[in-house]
N, C-alpha and C. Protein backbone atom coordinates (compact mmCIF):
# COMPACT_ATOMS: atom_id res chain seq x y z
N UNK A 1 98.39 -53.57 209.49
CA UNK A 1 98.93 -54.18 208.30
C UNK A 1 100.14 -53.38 207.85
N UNK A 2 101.05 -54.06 207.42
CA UNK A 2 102.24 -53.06 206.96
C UNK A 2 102.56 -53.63 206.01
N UNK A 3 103.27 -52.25 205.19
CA UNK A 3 103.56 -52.02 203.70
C UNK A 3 105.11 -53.05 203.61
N UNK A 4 104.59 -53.69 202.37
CA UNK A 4 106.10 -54.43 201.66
C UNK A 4 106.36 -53.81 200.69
N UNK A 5 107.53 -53.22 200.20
CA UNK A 5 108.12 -52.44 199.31
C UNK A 5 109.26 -54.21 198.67
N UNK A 6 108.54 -54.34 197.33
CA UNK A 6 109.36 -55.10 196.44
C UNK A 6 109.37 -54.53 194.95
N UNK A 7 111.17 -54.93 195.00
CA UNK A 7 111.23 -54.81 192.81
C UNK A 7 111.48 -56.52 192.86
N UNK A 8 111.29 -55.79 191.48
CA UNK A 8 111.27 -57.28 190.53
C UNK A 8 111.90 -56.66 189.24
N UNK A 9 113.33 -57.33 189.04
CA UNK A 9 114.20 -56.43 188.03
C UNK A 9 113.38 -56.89 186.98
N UNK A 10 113.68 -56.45 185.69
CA UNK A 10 113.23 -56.49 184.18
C UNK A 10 113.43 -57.89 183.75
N UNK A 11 114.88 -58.61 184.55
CA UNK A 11 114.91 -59.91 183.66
C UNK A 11 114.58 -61.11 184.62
N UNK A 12 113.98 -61.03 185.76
CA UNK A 12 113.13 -61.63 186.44
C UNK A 12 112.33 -62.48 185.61
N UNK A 13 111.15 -62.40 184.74
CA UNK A 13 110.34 -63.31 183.78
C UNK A 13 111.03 -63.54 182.59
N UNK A 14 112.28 -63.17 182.77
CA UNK A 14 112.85 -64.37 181.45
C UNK A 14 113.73 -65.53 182.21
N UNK A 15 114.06 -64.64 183.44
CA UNK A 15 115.09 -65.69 184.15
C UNK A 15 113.93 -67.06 184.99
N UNK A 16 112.76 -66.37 185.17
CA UNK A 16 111.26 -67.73 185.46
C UNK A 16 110.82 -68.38 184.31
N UNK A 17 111.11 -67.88 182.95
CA UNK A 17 110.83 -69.07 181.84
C UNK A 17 111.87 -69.57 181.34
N UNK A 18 113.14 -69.07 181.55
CA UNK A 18 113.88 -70.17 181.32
C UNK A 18 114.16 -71.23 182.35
N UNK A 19 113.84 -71.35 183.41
CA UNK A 19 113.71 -72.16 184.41
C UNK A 19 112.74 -73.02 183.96
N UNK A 20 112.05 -72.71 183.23
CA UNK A 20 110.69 -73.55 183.11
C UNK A 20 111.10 -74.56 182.40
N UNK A 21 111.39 -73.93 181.23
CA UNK A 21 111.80 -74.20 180.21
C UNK A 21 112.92 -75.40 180.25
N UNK A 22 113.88 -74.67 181.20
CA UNK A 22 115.15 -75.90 181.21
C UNK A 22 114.39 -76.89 181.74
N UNK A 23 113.36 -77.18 182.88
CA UNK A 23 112.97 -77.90 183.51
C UNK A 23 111.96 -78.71 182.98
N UNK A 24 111.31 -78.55 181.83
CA UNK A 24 110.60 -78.85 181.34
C UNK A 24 111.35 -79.91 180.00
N UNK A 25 112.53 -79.53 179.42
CA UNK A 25 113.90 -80.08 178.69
C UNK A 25 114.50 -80.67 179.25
N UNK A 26 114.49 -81.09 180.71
CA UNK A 26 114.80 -81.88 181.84
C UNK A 26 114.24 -83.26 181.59
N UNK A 27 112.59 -83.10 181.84
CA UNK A 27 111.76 -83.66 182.13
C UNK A 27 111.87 -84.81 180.50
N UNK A 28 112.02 -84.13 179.70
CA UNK A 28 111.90 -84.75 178.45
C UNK A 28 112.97 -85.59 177.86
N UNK A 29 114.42 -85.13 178.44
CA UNK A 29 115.34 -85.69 177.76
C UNK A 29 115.13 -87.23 179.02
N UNK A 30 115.17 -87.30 180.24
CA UNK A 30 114.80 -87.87 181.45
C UNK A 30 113.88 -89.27 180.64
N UNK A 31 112.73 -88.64 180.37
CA UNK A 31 111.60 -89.53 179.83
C UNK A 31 112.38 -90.09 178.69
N UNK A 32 113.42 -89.95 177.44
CA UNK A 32 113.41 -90.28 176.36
C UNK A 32 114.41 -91.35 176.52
N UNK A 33 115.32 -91.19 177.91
CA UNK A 33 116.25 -92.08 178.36
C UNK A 33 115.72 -92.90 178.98
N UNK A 34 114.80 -93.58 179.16
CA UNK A 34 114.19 -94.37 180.37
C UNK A 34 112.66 -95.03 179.60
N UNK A 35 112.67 -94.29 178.39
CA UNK A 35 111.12 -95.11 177.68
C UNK A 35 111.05 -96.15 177.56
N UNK A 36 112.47 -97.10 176.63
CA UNK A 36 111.88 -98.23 176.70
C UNK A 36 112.41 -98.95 177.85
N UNK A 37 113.03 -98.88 178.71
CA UNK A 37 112.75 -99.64 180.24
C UNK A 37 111.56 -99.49 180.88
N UNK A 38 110.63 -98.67 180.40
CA UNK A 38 109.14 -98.58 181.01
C UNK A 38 108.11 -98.98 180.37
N UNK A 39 108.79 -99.13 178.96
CA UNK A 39 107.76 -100.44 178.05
C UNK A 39 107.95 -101.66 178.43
N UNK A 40 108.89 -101.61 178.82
CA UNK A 40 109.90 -103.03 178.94
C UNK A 40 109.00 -103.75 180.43
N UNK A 41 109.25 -102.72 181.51
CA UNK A 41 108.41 -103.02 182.98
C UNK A 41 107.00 -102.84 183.21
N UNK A 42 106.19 -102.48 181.82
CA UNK A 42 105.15 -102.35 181.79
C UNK A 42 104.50 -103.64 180.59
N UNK A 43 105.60 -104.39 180.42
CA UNK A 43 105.40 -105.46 179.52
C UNK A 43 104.81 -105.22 177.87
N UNK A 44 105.19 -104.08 177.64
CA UNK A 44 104.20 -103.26 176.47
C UNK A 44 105.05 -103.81 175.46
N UNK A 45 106.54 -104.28 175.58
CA UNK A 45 107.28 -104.62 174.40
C UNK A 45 108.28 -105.61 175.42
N UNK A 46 108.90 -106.52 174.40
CA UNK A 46 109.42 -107.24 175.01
C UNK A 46 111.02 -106.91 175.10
N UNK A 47 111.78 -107.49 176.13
CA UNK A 47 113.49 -107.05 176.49
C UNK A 47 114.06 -107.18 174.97
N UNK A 48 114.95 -106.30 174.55
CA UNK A 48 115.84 -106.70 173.80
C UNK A 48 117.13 -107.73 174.56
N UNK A 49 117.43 -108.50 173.06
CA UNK A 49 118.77 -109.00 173.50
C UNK A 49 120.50 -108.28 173.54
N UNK A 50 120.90 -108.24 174.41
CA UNK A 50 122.06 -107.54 173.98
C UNK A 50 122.78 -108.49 173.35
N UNK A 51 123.61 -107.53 172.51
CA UNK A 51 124.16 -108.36 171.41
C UNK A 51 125.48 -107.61 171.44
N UNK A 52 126.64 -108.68 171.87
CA UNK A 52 128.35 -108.03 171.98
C UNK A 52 128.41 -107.21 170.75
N UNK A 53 128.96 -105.69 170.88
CA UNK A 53 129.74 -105.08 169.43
C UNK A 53 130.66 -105.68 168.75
N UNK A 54 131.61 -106.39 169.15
CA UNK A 54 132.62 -107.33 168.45
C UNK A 54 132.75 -108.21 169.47
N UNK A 55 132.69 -109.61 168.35
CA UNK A 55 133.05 -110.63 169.29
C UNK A 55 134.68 -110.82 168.95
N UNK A 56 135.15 -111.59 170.28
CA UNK A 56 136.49 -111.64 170.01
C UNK A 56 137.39 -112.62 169.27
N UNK A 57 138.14 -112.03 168.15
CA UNK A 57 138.81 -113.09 167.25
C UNK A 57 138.16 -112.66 165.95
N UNK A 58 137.46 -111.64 165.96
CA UNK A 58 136.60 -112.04 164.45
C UNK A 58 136.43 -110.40 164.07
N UNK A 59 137.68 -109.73 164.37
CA UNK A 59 137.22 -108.12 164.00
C UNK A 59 137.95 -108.27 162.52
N UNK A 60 137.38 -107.31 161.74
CA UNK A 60 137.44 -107.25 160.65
C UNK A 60 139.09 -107.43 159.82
N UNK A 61 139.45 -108.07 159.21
CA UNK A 61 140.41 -107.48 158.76
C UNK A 61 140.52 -107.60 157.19
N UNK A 62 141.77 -106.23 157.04
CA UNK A 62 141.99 -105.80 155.54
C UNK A 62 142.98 -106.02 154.90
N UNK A 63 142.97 -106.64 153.65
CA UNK A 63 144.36 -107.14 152.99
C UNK A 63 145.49 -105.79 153.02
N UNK A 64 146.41 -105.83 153.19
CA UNK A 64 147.62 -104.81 153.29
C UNK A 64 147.15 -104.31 151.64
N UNK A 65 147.41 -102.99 151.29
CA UNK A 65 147.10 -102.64 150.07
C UNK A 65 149.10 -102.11 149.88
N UNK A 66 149.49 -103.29 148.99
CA UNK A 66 150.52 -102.59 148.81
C UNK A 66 151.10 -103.11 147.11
């Protein structure tokens, strides 16, 4: 059997929980973008309609203030 000689610097277990960590903040932002398309394909709620931001011809307008 032979000897393994290892370090493990000091910031080794902060540099493995922030890995976690990011990966885990991964996982979540991932899930929060994609929820309701998985209500949606899981029939749990029904599609929204998209609805144009401005339709055209009809954006707001303001009397000249003069």
């Amino acid at each position: 059997m032979s000897t393994v000689f290892a370090y493990l610097d000091v910031t080794t277990g902060s540099q493995i929980a922030a890995m976690i960590a990011g990966g885990f903040a991964a996982i979540v932002v991932t899930m929060k973008l994609y929820w309701n398309r998985l209500l949606v394909f899981l029939r749990i709620r029904k599609p929204e309609e998209e609805k144009p931001a401005v339709e055209p011809g009809t954006a707001s307008k303001q009397p000249d203030a003069t």
